[in-house]
PDB file of N, CA and C in Angstrom:
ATOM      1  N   UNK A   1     130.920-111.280-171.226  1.00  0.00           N
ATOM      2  CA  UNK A   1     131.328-110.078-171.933  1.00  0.00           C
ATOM      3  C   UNK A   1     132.380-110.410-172.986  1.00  0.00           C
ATOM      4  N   UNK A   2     133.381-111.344-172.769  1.00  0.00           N
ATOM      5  CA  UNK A   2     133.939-111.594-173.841  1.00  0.00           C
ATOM      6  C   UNK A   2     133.379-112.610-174.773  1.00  0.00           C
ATOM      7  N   UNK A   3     132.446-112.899-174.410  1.00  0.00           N
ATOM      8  CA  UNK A   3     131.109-113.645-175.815  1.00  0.00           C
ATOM      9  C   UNK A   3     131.106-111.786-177.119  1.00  0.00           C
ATOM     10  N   UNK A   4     130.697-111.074-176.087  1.00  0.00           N
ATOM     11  CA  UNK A   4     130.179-110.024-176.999  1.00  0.00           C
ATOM     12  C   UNK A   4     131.233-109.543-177.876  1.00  0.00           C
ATOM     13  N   UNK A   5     132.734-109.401-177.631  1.00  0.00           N
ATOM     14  CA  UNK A   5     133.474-108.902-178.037  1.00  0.00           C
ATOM     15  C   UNK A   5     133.982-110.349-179.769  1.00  0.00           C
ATOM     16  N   UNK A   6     133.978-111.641-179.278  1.00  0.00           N
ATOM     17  CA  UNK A   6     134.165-112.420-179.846  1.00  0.00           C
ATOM     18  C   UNK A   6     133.104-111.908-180.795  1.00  0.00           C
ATOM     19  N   UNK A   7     132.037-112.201-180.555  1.00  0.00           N
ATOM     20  CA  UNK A   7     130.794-112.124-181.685  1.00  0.00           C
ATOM     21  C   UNK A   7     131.591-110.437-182.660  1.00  0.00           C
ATOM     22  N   UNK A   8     131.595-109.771-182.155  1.00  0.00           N
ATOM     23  CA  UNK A   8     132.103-108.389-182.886  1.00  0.00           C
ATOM     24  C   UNK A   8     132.788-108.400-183.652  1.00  0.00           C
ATOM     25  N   UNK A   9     133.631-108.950-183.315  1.00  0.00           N
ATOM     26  CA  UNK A   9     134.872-109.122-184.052  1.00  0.00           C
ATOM     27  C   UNK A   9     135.841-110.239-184.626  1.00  0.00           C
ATOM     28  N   UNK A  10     134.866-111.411-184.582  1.00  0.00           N
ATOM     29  CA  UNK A  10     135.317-112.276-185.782  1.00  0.00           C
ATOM     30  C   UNK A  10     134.465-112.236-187.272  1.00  0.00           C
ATOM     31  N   UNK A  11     135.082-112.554-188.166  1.00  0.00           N
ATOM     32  CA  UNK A  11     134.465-112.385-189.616  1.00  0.00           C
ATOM     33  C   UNK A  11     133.575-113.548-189.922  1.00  0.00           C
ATOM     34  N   UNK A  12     132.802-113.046-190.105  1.00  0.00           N
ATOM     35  CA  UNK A  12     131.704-114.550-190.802  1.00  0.00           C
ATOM     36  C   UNK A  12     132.558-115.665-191.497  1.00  0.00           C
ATOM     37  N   UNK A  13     132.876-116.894-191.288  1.00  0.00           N
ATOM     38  CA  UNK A  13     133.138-117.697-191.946  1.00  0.00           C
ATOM     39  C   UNK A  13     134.758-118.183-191.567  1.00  0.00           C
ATOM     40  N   UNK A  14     134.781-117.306-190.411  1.00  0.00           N
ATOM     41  CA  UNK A  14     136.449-117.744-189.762  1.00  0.00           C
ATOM     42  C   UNK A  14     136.105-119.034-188.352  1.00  0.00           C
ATOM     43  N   UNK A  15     135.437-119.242-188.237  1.00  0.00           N
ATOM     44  CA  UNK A  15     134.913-120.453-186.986  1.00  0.00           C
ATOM     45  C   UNK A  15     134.212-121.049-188.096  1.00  0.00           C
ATOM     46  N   UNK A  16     135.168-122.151-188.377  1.00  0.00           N
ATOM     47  CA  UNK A  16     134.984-123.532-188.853  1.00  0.00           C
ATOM     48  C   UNK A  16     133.855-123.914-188.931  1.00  0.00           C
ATOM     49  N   UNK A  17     133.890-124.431-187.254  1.00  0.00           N
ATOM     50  CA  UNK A  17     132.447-125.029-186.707  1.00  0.00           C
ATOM     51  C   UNK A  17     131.025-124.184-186.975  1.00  0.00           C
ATOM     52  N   UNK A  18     131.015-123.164-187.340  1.00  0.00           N
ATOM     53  CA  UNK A  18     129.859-122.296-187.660  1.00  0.00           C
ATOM     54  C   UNK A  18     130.291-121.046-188.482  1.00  0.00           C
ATOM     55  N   UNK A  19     129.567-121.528-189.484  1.00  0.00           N
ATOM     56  CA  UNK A  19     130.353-120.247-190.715  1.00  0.00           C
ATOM     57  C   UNK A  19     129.442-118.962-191.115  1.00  0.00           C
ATOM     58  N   UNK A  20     128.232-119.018-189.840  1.00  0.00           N
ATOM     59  CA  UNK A  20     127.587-118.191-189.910  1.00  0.00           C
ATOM     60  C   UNK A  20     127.713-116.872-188.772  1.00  0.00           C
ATOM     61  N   UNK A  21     128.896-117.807-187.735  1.00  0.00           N
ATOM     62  CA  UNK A  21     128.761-116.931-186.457  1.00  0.00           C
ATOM     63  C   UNK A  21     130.135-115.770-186.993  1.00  0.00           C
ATOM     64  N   UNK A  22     129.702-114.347-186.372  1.00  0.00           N
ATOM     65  CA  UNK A  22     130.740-113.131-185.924  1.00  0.00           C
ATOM     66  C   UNK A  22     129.924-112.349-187.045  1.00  0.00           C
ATOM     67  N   UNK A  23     130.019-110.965-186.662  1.00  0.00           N
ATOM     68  CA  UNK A  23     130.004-109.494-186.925  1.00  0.00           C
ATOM     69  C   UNK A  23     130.622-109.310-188.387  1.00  0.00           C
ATOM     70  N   UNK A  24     132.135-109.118-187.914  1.00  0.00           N
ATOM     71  CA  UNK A  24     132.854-108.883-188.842  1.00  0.00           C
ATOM     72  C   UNK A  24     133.350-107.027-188.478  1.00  0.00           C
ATOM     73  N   UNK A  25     133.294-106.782-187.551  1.00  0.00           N
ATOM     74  CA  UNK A  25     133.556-105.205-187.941  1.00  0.00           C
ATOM     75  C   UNK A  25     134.065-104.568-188.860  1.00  0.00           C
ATOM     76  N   UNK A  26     135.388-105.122-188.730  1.00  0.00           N
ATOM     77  CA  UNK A  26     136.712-104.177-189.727  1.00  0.00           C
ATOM     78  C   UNK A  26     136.041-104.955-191.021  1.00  0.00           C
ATOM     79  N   UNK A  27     135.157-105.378-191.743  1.00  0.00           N
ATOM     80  CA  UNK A  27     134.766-105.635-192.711  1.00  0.00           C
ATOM     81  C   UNK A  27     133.450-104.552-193.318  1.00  0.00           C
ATOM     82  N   UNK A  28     132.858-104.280-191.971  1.00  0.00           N
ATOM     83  CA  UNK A  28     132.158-102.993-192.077  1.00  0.00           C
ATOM     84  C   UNK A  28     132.286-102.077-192.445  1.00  0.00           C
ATOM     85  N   UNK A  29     133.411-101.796-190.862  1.00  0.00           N
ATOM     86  CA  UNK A  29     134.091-100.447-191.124  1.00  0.00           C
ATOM     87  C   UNK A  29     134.867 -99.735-192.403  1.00  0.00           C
ATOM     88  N   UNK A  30     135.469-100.114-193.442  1.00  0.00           N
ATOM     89  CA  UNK A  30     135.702-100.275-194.712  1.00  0.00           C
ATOM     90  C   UNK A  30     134.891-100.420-195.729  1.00  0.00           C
ATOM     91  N   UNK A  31     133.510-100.322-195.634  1.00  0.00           N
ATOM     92  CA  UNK A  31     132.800-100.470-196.517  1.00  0.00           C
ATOM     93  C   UNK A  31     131.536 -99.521-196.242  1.00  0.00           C
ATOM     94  N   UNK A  32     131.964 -98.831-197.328  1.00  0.00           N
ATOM     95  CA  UNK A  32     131.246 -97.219-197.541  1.00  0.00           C
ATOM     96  C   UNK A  32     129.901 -97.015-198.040  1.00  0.00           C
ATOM     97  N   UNK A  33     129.660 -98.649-198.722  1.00  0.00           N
ATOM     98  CA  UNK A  33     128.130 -98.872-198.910  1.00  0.00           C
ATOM     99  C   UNK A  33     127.334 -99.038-197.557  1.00  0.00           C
ATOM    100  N   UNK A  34     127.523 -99.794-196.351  1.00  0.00           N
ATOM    101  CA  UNK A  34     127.095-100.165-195.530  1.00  0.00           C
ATOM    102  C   UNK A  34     126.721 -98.706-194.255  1.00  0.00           C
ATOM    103  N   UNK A  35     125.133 -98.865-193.633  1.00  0.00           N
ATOM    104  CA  UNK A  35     124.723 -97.702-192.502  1.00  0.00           C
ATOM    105  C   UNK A  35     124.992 -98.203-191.312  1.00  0.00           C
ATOM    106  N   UNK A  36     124.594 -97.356-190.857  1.00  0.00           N
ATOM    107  CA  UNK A  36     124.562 -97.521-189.278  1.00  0.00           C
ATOM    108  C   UNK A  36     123.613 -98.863-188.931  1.00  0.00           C
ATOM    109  N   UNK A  37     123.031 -98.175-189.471  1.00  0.00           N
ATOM    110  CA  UNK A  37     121.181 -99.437-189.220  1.00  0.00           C
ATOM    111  C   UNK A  37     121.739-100.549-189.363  1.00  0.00           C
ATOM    112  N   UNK A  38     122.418-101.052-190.915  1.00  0.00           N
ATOM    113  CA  UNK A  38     122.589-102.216-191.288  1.00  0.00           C
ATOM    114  C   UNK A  38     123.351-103.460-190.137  1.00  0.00           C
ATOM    115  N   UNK A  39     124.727-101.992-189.687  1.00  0.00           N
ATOM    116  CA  UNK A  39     125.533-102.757-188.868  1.00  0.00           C
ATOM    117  C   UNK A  39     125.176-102.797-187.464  1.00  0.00           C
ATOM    118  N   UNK A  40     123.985-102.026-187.359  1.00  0.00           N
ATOM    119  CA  UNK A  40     123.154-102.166-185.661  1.00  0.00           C
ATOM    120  C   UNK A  40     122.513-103.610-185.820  1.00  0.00           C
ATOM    121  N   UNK A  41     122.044-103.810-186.938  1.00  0.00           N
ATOM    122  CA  UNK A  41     121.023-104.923-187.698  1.00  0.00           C
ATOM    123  C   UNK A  41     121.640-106.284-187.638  1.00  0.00           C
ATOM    124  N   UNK A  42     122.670-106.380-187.870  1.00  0.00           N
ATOM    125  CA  UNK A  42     123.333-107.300-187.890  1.00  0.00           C
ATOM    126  C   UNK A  42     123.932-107.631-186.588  1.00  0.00           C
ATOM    127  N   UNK A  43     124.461-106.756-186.063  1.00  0.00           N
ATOM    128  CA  UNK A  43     125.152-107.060-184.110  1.00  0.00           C
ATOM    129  C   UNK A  43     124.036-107.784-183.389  1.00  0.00           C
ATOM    130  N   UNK A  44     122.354-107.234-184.138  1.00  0.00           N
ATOM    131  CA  UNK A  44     121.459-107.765-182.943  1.00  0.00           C
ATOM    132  C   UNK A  44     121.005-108.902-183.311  1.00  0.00           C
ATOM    133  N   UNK A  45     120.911-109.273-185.214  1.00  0.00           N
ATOM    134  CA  UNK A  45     120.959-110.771-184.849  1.00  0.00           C
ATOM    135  C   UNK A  45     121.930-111.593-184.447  1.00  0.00           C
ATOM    136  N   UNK A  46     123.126-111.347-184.818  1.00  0.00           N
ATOM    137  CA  UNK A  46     124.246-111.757-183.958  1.00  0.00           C
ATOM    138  C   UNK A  46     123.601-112.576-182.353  1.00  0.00           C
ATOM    139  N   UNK A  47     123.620-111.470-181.370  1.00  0.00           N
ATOM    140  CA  UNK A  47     123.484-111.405-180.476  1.00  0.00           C
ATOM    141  C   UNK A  47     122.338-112.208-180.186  1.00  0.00           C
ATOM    142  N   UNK A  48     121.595-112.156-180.424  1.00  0.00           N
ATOM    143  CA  UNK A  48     120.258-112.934-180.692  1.00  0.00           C
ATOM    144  C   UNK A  48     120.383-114.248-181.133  1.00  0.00           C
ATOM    145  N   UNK A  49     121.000-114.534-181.968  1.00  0.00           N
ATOM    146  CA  UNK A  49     121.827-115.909-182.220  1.00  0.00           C
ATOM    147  C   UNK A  49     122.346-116.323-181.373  1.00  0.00           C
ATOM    148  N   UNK A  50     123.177-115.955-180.718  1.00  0.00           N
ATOM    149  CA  UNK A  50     124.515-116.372-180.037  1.00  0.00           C
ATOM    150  C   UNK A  50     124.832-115.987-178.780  1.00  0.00           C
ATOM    151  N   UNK A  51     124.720-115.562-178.115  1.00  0.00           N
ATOM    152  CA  UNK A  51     124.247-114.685-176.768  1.00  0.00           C
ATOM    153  C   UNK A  51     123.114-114.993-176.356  1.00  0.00           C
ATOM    154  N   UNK A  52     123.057-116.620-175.961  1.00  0.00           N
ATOM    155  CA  UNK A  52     121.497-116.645-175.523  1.00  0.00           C
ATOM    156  C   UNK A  52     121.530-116.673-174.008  1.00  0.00           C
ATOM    157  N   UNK A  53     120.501-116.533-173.283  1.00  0.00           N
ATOM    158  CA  UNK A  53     120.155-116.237-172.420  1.00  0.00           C
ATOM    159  C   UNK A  53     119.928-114.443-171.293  1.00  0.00           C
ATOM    160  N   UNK A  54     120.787-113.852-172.302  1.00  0.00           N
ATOM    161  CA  UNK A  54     120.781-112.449-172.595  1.00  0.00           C
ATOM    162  C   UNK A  54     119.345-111.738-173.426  1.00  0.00           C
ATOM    163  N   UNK A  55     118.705-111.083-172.951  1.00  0.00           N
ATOM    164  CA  UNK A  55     118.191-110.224-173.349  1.00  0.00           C
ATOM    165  C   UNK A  55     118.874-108.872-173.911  1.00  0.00           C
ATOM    166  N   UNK A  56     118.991-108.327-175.255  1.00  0.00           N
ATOM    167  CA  UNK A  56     119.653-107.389-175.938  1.00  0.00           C
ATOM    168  C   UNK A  56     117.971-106.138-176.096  1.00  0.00           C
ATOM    169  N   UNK A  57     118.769-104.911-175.295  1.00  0.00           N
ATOM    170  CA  UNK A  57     117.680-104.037-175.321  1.00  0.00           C
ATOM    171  C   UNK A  57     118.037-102.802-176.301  1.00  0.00           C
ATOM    172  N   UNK A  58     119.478-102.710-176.930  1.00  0.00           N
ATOM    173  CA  UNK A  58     119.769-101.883-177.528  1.00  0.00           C
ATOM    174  C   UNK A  58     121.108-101.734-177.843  1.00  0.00           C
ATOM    175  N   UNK A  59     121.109-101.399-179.470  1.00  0.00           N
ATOM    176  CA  UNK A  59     122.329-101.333-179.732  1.00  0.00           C
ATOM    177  C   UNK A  59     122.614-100.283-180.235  1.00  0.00           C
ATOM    178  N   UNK A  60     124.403 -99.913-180.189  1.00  0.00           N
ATOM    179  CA  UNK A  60     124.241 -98.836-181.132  1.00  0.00           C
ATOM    180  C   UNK A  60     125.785 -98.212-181.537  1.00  0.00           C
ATOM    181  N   UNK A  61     126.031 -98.131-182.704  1.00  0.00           N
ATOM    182  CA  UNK A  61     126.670 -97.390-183.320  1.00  0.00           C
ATOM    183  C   UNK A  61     126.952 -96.378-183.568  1.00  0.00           C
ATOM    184  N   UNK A  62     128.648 -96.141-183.012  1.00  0.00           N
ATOM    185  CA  UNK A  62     128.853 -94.773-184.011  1.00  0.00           C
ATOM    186  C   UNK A  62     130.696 -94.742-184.371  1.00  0.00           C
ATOM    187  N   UNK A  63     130.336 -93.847-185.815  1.00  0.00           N
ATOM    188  CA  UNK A  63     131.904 -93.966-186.247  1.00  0.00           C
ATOM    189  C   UNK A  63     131.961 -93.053-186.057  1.00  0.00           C
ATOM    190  N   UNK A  64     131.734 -91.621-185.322  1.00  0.00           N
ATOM    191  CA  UNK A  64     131.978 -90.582-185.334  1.00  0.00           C
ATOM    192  C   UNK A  64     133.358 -89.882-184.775  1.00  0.00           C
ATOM    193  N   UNK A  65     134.445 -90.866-184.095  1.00  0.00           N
ATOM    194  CA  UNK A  65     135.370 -90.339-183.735  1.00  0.00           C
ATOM    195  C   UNK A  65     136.374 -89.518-184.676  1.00  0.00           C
ATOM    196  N   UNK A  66     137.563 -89.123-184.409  1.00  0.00           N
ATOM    197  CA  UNK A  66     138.260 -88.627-185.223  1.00  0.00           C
ATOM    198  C   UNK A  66     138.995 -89.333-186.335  1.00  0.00           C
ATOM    199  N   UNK A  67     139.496 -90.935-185.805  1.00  0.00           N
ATOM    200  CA  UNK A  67     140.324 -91.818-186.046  1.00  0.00           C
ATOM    201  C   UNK A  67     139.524 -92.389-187.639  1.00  0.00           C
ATOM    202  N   UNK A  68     139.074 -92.642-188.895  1.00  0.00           N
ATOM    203  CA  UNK A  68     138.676 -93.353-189.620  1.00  0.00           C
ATOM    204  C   UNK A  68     138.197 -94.706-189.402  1.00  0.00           C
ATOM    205  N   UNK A  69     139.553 -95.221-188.309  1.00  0.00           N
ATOM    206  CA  UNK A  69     139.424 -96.822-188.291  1.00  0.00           C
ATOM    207  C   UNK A  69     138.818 -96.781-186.879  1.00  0.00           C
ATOM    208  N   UNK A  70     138.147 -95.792-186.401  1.00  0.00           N
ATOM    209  CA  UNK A  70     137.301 -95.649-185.049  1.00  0.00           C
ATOM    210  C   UNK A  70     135.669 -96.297-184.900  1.00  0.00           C
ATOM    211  N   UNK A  71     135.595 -97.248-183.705  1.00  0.00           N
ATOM    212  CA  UNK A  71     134.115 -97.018-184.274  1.00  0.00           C
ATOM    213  C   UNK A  71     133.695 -97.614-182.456  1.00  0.00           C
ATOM    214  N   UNK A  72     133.158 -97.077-182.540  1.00  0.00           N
ATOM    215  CA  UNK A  72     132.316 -97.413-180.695  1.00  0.00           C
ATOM    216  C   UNK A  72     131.009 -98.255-180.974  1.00  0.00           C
ATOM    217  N   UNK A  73     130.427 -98.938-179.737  1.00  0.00           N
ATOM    218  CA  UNK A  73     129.278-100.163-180.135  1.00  0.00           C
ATOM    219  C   UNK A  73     128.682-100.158-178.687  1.00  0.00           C
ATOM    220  N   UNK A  74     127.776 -99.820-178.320  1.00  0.00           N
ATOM    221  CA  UNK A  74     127.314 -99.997-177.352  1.00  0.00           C
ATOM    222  C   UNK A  74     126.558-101.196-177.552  1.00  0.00           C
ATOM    223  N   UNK A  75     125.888-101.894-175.950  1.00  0.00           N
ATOM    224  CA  UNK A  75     125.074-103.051-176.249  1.00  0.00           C
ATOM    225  C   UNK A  75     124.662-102.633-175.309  1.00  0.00           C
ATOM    226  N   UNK A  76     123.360-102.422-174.765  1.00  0.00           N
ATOM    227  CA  UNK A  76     122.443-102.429-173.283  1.00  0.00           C
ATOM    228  C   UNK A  76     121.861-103.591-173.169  1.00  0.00           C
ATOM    229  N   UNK A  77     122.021-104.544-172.111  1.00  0.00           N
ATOM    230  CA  UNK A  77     121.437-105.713-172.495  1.00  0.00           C
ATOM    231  C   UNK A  77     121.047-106.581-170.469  1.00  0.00           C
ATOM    232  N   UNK A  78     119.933-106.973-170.653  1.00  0.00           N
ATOM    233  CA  UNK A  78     119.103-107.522-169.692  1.00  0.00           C
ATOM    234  C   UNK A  78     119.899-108.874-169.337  1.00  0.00           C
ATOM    235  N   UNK A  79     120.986-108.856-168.254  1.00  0.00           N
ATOM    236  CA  UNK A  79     121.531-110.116-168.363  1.00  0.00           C
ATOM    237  C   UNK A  79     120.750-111.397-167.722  1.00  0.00           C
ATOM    238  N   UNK A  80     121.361-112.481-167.353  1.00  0.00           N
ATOM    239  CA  UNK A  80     120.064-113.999-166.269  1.00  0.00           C
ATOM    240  C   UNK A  80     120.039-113.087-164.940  1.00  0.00           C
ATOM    241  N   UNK A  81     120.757-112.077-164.586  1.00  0.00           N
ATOM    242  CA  UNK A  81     120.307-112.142-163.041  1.00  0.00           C
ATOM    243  C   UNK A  81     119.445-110.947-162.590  1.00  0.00           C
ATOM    244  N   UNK A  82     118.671-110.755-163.967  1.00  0.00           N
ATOM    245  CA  UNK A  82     117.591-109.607-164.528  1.00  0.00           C
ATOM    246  C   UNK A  82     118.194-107.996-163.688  1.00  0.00           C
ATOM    247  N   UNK A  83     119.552-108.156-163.939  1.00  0.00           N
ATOM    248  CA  UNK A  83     120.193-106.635-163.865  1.00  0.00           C
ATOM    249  C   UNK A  83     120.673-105.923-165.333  1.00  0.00           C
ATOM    250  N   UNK A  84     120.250-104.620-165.393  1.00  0.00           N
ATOM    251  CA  UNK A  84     120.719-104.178-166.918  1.00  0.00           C
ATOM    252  C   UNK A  84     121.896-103.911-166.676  1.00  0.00           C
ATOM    253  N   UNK A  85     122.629-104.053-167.528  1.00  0.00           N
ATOM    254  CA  UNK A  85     124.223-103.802-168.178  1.00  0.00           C
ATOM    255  C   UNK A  85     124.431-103.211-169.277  1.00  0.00           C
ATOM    256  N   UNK A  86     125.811-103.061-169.475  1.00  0.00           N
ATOM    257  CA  UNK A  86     126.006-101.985-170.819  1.00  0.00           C
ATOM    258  C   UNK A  86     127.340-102.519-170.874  1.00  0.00           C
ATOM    259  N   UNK A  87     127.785-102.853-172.423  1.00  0.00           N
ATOM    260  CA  UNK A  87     129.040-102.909-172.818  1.00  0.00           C
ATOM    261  C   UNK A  87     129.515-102.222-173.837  1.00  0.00           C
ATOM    262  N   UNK A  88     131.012-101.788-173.845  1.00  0.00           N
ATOM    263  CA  UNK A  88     131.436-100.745-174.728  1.00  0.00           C
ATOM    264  C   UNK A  88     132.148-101.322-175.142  1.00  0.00           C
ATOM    265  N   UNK A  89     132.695-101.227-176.671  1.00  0.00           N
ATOM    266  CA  UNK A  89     133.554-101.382-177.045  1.00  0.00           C
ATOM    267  C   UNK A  89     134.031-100.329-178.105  1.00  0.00           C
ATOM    268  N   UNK A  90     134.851 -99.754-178.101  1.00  0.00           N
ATOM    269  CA  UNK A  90     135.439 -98.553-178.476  1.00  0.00           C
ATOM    270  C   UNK A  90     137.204 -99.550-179.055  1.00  0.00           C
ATOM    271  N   UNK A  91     137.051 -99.107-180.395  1.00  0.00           N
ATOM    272  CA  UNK A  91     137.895 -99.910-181.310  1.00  0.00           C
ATOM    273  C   UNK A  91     138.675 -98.940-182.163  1.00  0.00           C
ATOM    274  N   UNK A  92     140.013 -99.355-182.197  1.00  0.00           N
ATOM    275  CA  UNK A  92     140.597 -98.764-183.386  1.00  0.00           C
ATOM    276  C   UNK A  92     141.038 -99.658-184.034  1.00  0.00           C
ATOM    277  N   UNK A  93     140.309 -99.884-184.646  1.00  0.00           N
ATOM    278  CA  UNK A  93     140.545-101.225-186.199  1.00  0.00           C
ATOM    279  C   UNK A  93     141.553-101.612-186.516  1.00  0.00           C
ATOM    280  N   UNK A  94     142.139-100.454-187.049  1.00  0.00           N
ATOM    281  CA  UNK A  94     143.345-100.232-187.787  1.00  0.00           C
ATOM    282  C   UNK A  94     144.324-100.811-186.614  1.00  0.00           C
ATOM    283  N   UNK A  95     144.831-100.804-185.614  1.00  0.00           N
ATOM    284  CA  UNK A  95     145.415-101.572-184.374  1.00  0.00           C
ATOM    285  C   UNK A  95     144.660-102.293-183.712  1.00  0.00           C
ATOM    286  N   UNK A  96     144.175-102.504-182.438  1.00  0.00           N
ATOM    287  CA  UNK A  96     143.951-103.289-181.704  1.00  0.00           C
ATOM    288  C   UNK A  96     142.457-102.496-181.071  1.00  0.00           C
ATOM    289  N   UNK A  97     141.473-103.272-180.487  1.00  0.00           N
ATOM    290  CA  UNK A  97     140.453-102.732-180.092  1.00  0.00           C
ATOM    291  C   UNK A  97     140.810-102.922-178.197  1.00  0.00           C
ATOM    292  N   UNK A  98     139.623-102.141-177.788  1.00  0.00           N
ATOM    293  CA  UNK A  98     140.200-102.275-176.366  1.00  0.00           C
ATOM    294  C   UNK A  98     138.291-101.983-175.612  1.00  0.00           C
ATOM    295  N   UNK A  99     137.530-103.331-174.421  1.00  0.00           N
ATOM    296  CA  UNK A  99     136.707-102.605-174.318  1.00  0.00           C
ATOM    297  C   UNK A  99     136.050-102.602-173.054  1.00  0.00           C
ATOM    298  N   UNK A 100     135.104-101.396-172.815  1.00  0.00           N
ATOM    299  CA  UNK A 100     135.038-100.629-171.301  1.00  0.00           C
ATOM    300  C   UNK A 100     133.623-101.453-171.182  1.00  0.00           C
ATOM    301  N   UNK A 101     133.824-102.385-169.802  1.00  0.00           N
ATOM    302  CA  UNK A 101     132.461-102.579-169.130  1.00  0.00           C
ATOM    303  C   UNK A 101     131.871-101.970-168.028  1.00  0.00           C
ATOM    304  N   UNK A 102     130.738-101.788-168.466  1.00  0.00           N
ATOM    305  CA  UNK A 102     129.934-100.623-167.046  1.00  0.00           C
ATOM    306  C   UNK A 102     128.795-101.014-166.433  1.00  0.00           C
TER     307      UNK A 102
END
C-alpha cells in the first residue's frame, strides 16, 4: 500500500533511477486543462507499470470536495492472495495527504 501512495505522489522525473515512474498529483491537481479520465488514465498505467503482481480493477477520481487542493483516488485492486482490496487516498495537496486502507 505504500507502493500505491509512492506511485501517486511522486512527479515524473524525481526518481533518478526511472524518470518515467510517479503520478504526479499536485501537478494535476493545478492544471485546469487536465479530466478526470486523463488522470484515472494515467494512475492505471502507473499501476500497471509498477505495481506488478497486483491486479488493478478500478480507479477513480474525484476533486469534488470543498478544499480546491482536495482530491480523493480510489484504487480497487485484486491483490497475490486473490482477495479484493480498496485503497483511499484522500489528499490535501496544498498540506500533507493522509491515506485510509479498507
Amino acid at each position: 500500500k505504500f507502493l500505491f501512495e509512492n506511485i501517486l505522489l511522486t512527479n515524473p522525473g524525481e526518481n533518478l533511477g526511472d524518470p518515467n515512474f510517479g503520478v504526479g498529483l499536485r501537478g494535476f491537481l493545478f492544471n485546469p486543462s487536465v479530466t478526470l479520465y486523463d488522470l484515472e488514465r494515467t494512475i492505471s498505467n502507473q499501476l500497471a507499470a509498477y505495481a506488478r503482481g497486483i491486479k488493478i480493477l478500478n480507479v477513480a477520481v474525484d476533486f469534488s470536495g470543498v478544499d480546491s487542493n482536495a482530491i480523493s483516488v480510489s484504487i480497487k485492486y485484486l491483490n497475490p492472495d486473490k482477495t479484493i482490496e480498496e485503497y483511499l487516498l484522500n489528499a490535501d495537496l496544498g498540506t500533507q495527504s493522509s491515506a485510509v486502507y479498507v
